[in-house]
C-alpha atoms as a PDB file:
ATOM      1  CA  UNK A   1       0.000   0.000   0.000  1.00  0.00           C
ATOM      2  CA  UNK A   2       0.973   3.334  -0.579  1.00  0.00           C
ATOM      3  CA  UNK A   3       1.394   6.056   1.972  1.00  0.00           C
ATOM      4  CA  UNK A   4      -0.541   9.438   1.041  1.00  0.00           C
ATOM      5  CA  UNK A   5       0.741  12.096   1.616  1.00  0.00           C
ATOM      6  CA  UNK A   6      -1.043  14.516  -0.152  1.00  0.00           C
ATOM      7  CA  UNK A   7      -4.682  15.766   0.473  1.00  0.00           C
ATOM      8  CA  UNK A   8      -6.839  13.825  -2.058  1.00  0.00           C
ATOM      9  CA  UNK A   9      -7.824  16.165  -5.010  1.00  0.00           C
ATOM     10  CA  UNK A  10     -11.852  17.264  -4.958  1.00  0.00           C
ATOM     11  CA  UNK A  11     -13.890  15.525  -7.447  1.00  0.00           C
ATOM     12  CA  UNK A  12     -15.140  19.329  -8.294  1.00  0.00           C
ATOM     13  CA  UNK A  13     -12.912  21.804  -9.643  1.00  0.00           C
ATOM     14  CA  UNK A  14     -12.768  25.560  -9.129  1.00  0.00           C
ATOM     15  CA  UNK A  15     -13.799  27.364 -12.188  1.00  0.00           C
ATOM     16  CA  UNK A  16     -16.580  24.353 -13.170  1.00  0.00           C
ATOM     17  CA  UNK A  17     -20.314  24.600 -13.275  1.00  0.00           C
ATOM     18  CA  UNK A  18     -21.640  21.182 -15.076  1.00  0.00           C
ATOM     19  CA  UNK A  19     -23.124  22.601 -18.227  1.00  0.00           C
ATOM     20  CA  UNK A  20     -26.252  20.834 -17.845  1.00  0.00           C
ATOM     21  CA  UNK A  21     -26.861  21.643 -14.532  1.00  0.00           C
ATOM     22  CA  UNK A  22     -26.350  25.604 -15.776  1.00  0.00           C
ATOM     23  CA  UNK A  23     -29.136  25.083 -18.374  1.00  0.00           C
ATOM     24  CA  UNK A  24     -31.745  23.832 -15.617  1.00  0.00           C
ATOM     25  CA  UNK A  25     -30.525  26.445 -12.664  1.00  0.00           C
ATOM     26  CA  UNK A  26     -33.133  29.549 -12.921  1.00  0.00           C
ATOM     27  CA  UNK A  27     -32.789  32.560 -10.397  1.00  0.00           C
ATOM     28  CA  UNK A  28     -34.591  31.581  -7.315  1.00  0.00           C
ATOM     29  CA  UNK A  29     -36.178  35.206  -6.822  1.00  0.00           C
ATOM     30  CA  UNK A  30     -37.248  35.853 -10.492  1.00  0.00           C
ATOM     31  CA  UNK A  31     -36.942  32.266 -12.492  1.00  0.00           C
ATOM     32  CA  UNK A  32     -34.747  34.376 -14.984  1.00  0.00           C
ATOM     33  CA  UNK A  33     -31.330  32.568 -16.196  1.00  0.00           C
ATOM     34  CA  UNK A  34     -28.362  32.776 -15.144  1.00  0.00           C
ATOM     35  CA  UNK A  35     -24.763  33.232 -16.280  1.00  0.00           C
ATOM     36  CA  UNK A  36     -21.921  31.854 -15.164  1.00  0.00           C
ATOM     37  CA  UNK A  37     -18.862  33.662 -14.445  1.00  0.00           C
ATOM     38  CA  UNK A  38     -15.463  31.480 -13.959  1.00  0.00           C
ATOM     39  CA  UNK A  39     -13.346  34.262 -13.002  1.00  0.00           C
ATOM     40  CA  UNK A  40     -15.423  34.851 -10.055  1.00  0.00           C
ATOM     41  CA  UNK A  41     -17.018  31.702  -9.229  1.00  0.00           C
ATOM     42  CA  UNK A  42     -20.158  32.536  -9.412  1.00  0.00           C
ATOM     43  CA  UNK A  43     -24.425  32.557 -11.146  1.00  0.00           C
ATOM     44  CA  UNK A  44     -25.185  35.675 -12.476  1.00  0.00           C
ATOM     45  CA  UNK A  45     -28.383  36.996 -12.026  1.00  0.00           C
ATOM     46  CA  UNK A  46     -28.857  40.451 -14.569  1.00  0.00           C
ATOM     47  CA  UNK A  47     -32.494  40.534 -13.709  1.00  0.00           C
ATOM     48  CA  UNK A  48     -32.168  40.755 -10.009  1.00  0.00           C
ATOM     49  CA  UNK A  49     -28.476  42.487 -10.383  1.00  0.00           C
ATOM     50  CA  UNK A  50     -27.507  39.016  -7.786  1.00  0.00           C
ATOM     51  CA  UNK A  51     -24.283  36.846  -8.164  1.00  0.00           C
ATOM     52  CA  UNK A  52     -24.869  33.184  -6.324  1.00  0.00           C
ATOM     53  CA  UNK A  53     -22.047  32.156  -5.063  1.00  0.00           C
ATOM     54  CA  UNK A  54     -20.321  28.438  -6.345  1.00  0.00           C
ATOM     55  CA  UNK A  55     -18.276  26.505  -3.865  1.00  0.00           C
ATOM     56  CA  UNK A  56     -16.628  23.311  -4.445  1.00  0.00           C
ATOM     57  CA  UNK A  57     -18.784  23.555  -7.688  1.00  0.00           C
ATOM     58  CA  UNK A  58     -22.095  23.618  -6.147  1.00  0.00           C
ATOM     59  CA  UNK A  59     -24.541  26.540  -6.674  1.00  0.00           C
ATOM     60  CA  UNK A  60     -25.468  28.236  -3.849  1.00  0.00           C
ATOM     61  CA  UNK A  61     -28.902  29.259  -5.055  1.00  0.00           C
ATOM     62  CA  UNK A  62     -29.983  31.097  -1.592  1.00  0.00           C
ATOM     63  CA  UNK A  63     -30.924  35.149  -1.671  1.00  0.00           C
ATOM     64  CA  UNK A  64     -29.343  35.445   1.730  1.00  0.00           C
ATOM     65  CA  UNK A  65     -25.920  33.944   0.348  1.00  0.00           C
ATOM     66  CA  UNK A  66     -25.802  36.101  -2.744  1.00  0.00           C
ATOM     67  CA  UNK A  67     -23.796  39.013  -3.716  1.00  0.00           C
ATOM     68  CA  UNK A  68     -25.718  42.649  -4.357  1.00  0.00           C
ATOM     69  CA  UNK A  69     -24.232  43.928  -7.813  1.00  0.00           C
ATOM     70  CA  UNK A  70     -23.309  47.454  -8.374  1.00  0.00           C
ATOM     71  CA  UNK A  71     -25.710  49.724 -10.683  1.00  0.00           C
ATOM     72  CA  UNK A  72     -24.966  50.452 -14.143  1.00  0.00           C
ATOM     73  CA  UNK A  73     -25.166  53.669 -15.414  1.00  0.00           C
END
């Protein structure tokens, strides 16, 4: 047997949103779709100006854990 020494790698990489999963995910506040953006991990919501946050490459698809965006001018 081999000794490990290094932390086993997560199934889920940073960066990744399966793509199907992405075309079934709707806003939970206004059903609208979302983008996602790799850069900052995270479900963009233009409609209700929210980013959802994506951990470990799971949506989190709760209001209270999403990100206000600014205002465009």
């Amino acid at each position: 047997m081999k000794n490990q020494t290094q932390p086993a790698k997560s199934a889920r990489s940073r960066g990744t949103v399966d793509p199907k999963m992405l075309e079934l995910l709707v806003c939970p506040l206004t059903y609208g779709p979302l983008k996602f953006d790799a850069e900052k991990d995270e479900l963009i919501s233009a409609r209700a100006k929210l980013a959802y946050p994506v951990r470990d490459g799971i949506p989190i698809m709760l209001v209270s854990e999403a990100r206000q965006l600014p205002e465009e001018d």
